[in-house]
PDB file of N, CA and C in Angstrom:
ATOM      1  N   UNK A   1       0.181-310.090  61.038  1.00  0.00           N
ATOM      2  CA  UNK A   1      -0.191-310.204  59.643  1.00  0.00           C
ATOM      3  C   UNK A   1      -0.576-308.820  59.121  1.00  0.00           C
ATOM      4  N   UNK A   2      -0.260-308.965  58.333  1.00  0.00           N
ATOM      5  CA  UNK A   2      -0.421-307.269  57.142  1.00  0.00           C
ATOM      6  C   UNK A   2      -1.278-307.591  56.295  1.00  0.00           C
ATOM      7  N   UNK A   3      -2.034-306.288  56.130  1.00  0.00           N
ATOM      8  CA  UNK A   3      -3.171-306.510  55.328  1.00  0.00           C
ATOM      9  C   UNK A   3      -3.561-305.630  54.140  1.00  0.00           C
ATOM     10  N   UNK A   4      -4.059-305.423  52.676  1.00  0.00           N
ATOM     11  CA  UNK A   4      -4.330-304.539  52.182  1.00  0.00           C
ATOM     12  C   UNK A   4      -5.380-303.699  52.727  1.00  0.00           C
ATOM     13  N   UNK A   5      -5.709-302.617  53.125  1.00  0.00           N
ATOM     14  CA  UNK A   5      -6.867-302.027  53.563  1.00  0.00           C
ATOM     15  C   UNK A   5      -6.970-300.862  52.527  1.00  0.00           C
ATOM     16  N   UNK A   6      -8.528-300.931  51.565  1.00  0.00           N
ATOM     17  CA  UNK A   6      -8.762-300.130  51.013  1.00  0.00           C
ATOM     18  C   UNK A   6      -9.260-298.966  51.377  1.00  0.00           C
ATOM     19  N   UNK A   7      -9.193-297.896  50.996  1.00  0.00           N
ATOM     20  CA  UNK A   7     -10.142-296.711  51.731  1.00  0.00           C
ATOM     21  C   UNK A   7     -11.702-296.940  51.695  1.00  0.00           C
ATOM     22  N   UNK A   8     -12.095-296.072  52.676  1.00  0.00           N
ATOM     23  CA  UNK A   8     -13.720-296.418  52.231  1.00  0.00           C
ATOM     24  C   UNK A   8     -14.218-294.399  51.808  1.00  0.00           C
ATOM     25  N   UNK A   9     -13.370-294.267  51.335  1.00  0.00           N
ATOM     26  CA  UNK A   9     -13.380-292.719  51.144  1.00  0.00           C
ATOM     27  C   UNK A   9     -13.322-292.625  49.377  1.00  0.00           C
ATOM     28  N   UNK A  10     -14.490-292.575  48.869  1.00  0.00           N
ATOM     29  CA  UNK A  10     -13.964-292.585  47.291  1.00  0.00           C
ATOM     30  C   UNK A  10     -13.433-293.668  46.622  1.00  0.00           C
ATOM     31  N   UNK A  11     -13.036-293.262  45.540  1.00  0.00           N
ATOM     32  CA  UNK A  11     -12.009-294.609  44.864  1.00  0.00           C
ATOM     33  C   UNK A  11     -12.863-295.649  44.520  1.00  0.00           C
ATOM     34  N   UNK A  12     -14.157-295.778  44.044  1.00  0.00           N
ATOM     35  CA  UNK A  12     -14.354-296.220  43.276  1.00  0.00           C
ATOM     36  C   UNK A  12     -15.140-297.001  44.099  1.00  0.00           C
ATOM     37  N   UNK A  13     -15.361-297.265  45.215  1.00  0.00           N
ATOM     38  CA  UNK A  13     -16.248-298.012  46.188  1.00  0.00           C
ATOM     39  C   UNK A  13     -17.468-297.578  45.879  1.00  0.00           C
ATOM     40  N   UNK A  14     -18.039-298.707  46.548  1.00  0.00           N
ATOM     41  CA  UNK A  14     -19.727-298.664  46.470  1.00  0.00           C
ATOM     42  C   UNK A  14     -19.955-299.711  47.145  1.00  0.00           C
ATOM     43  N   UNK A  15     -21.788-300.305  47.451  1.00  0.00           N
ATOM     44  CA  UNK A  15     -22.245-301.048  48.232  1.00  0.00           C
ATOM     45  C   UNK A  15     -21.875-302.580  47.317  1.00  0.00           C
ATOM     46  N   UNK A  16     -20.743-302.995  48.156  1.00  0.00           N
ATOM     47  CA  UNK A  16     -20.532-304.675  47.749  1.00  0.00           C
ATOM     48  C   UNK A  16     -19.200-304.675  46.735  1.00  0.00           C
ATOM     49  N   UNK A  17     -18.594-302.865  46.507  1.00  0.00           N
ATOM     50  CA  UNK A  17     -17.709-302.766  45.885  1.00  0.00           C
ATOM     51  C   UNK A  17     -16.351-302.156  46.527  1.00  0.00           C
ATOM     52  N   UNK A  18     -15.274-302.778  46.192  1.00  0.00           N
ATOM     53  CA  UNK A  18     -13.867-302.367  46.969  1.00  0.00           C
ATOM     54  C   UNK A  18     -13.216-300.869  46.286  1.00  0.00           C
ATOM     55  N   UNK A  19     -12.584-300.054  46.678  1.00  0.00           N
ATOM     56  CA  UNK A  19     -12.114-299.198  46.289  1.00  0.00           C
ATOM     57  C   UNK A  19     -10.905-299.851  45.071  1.00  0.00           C
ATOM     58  N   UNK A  20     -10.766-298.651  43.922  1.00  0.00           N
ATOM     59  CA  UNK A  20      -9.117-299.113  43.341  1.00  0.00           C
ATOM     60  C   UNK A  20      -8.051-300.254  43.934  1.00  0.00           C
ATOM     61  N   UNK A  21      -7.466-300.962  43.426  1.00  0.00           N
ATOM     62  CA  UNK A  21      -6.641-301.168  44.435  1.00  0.00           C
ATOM     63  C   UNK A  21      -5.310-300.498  44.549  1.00  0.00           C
ATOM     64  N   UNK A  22      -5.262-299.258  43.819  1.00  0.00           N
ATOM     65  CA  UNK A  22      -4.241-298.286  44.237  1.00  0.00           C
ATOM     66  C   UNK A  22      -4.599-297.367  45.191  1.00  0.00           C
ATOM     67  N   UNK A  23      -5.446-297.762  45.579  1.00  0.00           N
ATOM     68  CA  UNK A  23      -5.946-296.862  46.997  1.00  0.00           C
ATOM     69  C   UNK A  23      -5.840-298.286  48.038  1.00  0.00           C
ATOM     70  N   UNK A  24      -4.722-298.273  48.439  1.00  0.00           N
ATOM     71  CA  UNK A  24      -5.011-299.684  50.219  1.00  0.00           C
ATOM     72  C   UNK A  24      -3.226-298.656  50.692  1.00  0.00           C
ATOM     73  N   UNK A  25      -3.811-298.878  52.024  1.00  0.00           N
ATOM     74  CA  UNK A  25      -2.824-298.999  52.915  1.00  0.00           C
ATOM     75  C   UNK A  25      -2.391-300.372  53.565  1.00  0.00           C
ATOM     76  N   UNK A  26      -1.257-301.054  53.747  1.00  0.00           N
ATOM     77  CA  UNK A  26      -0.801-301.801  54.434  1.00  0.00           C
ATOM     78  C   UNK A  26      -1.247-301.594  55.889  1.00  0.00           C
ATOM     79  N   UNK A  27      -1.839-302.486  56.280  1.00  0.00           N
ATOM     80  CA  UNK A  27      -2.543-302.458  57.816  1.00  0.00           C
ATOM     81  C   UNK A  27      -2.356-303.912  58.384  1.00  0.00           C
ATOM     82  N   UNK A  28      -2.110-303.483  59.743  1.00  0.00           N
ATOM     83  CA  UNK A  28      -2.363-305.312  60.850  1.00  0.00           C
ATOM     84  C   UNK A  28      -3.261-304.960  60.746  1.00  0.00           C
ATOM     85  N   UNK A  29      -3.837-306.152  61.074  1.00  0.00           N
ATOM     86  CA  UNK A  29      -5.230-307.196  61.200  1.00  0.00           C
ATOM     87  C   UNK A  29      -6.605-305.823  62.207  1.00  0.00           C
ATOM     88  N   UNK A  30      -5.468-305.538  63.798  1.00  0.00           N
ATOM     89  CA  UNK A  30      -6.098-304.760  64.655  1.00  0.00           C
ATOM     90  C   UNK A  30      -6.477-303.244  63.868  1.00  0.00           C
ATOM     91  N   UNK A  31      -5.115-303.082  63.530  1.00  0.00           N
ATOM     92  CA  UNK A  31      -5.804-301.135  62.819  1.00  0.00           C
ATOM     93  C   UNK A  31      -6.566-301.275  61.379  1.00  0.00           C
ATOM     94  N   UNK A  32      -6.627-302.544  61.330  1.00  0.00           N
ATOM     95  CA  UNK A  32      -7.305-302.526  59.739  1.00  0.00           C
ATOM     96  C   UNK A  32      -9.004-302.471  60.326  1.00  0.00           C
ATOM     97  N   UNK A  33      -9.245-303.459  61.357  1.00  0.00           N
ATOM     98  CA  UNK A  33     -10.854-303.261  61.862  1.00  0.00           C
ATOM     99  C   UNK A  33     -10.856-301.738  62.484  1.00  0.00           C
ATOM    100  N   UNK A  34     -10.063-301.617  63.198  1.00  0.00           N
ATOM    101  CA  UNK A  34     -10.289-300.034  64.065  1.00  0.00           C
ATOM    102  C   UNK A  34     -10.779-298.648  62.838  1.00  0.00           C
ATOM    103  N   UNK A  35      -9.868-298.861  61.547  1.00  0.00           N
ATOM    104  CA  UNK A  35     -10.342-297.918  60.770  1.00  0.00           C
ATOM    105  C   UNK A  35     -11.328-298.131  59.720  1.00  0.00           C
ATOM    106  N   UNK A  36     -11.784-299.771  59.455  1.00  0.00           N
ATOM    107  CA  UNK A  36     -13.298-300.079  59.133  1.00  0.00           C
ATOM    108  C   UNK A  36     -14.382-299.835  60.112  1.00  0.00           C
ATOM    109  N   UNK A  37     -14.423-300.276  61.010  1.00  0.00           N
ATOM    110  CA  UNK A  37     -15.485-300.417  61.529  1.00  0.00           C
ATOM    111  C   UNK A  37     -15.611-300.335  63.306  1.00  0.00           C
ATOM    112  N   UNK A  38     -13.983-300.077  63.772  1.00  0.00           N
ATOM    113  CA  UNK A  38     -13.658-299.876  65.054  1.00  0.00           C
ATOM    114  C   UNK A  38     -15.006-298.042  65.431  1.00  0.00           C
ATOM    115  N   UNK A  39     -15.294-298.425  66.827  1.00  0.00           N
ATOM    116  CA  UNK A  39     -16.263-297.138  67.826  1.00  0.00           C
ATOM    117  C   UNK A  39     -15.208-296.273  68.234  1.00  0.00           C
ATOM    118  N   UNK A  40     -13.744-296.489  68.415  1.00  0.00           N
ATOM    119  CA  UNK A  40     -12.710-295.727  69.106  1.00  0.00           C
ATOM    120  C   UNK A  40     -12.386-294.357  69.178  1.00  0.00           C
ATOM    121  N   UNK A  41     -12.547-294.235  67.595  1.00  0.00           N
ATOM    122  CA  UNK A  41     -12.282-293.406  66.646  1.00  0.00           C
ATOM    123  C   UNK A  41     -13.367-292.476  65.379  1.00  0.00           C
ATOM    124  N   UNK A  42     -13.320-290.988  65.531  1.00  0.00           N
ATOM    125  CA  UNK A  42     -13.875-290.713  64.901  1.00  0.00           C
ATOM    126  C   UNK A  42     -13.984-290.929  63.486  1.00  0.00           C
ATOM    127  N   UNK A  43     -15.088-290.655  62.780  1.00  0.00           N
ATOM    128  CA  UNK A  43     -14.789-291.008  61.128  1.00  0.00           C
ATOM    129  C   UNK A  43     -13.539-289.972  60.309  1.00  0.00           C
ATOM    130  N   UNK A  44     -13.177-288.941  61.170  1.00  0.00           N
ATOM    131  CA  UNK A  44     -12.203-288.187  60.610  1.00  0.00           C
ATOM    132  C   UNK A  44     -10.866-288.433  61.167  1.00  0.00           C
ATOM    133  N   UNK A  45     -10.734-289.118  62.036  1.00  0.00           N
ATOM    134  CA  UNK A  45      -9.747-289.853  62.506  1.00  0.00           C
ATOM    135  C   UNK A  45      -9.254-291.172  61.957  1.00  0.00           C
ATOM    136  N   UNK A  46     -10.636-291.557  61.786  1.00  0.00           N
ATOM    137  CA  UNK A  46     -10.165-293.099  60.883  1.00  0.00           C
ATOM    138  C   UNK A  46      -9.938-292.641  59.508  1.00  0.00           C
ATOM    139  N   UNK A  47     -10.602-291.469  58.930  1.00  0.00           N
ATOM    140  CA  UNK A  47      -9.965-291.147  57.839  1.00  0.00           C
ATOM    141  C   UNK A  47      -8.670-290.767  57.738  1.00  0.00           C
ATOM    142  N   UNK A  48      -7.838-289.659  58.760  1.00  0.00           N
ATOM    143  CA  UNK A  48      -6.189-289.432  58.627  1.00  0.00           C
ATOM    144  C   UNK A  48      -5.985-290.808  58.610  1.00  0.00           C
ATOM    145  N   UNK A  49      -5.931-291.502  59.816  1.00  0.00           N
ATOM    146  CA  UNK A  49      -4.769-292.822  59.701  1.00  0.00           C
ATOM    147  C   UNK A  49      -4.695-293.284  58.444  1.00  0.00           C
ATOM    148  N   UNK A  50      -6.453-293.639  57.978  1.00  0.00           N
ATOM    149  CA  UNK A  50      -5.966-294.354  56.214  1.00  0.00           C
ATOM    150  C   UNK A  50      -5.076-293.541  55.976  1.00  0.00           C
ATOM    151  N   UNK A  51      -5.181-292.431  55.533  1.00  0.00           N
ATOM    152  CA  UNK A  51      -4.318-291.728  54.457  1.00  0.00           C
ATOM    153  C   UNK A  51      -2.772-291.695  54.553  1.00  0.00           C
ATOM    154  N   UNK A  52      -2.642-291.567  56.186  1.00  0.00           N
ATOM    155  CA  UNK A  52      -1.014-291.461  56.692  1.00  0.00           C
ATOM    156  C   UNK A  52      -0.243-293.253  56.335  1.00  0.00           C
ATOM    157  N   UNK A  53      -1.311-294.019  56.634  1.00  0.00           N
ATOM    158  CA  UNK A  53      -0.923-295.539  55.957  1.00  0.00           C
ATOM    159  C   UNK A  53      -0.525-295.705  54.919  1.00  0.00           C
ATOM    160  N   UNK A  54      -1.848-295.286  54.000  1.00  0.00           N
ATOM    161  CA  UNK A  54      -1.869-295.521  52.565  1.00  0.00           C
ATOM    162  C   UNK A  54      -0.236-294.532  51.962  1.00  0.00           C
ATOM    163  N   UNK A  55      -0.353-293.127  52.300  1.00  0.00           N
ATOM    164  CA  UNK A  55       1.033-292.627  51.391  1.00  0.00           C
ATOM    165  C   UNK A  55       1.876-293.180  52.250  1.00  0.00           C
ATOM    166  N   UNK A  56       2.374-293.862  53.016  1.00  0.00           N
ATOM    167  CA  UNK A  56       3.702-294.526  53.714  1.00  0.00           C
ATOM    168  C   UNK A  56       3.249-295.991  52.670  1.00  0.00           C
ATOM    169  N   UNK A  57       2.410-296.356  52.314  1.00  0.00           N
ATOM    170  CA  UNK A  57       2.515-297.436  52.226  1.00  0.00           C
ATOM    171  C   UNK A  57       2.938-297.437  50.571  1.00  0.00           C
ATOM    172  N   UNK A  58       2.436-296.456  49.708  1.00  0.00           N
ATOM    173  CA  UNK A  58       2.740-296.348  48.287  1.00  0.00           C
ATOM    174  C   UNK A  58       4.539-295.728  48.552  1.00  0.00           C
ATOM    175  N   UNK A  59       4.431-294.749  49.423  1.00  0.00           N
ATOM    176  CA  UNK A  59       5.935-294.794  49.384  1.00  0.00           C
ATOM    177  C   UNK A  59       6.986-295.239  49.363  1.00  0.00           C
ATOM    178  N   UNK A  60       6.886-296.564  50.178  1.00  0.00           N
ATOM    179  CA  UNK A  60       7.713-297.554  50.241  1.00  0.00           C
ATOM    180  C   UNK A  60       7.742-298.313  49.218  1.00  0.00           C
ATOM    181  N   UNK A  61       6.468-298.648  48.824  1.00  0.00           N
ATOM    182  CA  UNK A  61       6.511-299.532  47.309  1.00  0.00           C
ATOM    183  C   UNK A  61       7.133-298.896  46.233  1.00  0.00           C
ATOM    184  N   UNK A  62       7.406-297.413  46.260  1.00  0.00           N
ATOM    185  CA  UNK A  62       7.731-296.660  44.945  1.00  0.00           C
ATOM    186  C   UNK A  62       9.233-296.689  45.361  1.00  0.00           C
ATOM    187  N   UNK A  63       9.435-296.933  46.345  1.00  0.00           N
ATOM    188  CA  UNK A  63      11.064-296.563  46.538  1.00  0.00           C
ATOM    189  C   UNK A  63      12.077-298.043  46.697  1.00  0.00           C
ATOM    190  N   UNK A  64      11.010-298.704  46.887  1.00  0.00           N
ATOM    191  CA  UNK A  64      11.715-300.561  46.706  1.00  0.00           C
ATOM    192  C   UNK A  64      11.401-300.640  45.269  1.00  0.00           C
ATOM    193  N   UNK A  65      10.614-300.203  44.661  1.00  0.00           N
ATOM    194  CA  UNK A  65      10.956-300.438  42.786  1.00  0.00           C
ATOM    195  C   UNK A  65       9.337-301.597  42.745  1.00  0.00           C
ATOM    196  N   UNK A  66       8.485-301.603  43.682  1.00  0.00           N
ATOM    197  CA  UNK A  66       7.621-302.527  43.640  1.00  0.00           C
ATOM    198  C   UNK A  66       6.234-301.812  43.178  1.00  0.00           C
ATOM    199  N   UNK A  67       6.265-300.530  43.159  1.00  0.00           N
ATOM    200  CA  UNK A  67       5.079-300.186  42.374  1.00  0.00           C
ATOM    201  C   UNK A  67       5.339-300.231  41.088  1.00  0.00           C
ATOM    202  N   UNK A  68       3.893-300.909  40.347  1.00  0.00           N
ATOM    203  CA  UNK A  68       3.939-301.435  39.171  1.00  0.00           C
ATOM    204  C   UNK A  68       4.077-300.133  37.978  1.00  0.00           C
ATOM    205  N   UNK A  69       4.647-300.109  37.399  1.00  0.00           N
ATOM    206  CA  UNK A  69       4.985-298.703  36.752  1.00  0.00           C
ATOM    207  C   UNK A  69       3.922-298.987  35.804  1.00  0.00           C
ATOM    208  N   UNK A  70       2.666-299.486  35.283  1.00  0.00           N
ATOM    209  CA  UNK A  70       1.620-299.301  34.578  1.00  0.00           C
ATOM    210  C   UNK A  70       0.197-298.510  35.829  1.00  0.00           C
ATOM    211  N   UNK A  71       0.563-298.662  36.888  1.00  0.00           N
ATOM    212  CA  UNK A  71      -1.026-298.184  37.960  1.00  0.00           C
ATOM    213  C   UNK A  71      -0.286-296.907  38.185  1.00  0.00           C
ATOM    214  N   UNK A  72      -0.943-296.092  37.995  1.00  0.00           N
ATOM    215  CA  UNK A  72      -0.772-294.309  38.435  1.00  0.00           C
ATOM    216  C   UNK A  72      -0.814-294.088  39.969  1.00  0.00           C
ATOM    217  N   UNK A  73       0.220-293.536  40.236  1.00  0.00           N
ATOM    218  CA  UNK A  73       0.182-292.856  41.669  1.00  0.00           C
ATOM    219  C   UNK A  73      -0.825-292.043  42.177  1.00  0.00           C
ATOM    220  N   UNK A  74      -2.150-292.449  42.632  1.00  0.00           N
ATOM    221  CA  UNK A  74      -3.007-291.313  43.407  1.00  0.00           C
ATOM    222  C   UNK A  74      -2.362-289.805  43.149  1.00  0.00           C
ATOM    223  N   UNK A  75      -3.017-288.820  43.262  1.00  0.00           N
ATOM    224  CA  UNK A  75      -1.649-287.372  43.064  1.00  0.00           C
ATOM    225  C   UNK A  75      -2.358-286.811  44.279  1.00  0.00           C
ATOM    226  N   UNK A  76      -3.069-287.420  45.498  1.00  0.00           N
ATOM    227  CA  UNK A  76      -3.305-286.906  46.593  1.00  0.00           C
ATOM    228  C   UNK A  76      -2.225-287.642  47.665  1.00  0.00           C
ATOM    229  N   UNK A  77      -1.632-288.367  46.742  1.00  0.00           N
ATOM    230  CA  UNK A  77      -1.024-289.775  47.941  1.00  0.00           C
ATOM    231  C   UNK A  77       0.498-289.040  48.384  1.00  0.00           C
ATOM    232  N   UNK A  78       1.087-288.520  47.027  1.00  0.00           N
ATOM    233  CA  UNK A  78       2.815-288.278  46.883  1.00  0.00           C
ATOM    234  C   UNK A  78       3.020-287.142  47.160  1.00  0.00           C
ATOM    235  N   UNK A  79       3.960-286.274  48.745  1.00  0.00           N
ATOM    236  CA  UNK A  79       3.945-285.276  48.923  1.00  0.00           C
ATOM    237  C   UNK A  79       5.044-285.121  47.756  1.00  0.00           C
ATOM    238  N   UNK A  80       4.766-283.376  47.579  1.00  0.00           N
ATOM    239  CA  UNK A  80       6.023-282.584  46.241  1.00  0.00           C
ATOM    240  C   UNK A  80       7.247-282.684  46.660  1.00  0.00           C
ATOM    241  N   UNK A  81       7.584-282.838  47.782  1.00  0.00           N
ATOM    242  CA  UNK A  81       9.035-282.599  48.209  1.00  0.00           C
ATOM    243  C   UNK A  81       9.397-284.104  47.685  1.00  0.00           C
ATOM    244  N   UNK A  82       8.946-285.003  48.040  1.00  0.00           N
ATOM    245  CA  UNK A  82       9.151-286.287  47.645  1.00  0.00           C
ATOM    246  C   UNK A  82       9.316-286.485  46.319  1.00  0.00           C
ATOM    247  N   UNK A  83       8.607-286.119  45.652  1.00  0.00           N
ATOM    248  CA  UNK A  83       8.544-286.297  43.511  1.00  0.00           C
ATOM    249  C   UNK A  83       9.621-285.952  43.039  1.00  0.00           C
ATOM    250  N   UNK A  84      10.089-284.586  43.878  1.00  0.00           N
ATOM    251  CA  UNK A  84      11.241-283.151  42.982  1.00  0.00           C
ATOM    252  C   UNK A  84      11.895-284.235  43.640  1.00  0.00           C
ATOM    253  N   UNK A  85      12.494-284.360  44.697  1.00  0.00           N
ATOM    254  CA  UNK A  85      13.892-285.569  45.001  1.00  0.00           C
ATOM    255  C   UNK A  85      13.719-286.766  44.197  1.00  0.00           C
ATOM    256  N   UNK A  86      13.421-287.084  43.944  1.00  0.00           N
ATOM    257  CA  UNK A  86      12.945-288.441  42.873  1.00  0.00           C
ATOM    258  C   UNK A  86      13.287-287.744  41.269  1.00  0.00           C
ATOM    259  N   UNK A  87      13.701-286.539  41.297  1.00  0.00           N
ATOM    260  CA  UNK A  87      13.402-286.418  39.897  1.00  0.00           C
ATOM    261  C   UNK A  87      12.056-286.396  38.611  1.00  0.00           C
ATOM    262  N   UNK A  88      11.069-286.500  39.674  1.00  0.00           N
ATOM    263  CA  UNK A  88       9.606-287.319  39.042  1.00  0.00           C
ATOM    264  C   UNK A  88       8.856-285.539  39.015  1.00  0.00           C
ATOM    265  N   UNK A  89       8.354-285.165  37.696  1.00  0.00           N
ATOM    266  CA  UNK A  89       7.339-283.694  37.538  1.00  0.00           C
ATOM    267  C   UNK A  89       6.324-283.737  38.432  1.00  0.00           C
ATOM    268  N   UNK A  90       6.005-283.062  39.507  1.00  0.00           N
ATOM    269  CA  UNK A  90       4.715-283.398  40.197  1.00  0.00           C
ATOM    270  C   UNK A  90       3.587-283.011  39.869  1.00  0.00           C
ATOM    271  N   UNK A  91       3.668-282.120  38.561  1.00  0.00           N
ATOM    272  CA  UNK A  91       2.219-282.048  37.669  1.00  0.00           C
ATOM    273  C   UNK A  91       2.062-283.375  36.629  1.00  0.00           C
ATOM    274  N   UNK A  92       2.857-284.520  36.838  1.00  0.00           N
ATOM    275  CA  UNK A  92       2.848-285.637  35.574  1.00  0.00           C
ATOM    276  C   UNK A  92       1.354-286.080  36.819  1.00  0.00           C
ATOM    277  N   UNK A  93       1.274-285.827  38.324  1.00  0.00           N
ATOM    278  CA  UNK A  93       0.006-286.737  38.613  1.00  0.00           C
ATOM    279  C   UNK A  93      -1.200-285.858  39.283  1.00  0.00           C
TER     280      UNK A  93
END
């Protein structure tokens, strides 16, 4: 099972509050606890994986046509090489 996993890095979180939901990476069930609340892993470790999740995970949605063209692309999420092939200004984020 796949899961939304929000960051706990910014984005709008707080105590009892979820981040954006343009900030989640697609996560199983296992790496979704490991980078909440898993001992395994450092907090800067559980921070890359979010991030390497999260832009694979907006990537794919932008390239199947499933990101909603009204929610803004993070502009930490979309590497430049990626935008200029897309045709997309990478100062529009």
């Amino acid at each position: 099972m796949v899961q939304a996993a929000h960051t706990n890095w910014g984005g709008g979180k707080g105590k009892g509050v979820k981040a954006d939901d343009n900030l989640v990476a697609a996560l199983c069930l296992k790496c979704h606890y490991e980078i909440d609340q898993g001992k395994e892993l450092s907090r800067e470790e559980r921070q890359e994986k979010w991030q390497r999740a999260h832009m694979a995970t907006v990537k794919k949605l932008y390239i199947q046509g499933a990101w909603p063209i009204d929610v803004p692309i993070p502009a930490f999420t979309m590497d430049v090489q990626f935008l200029i092939c897309r045709g997309i200004d990478p100062c529009f984020f």
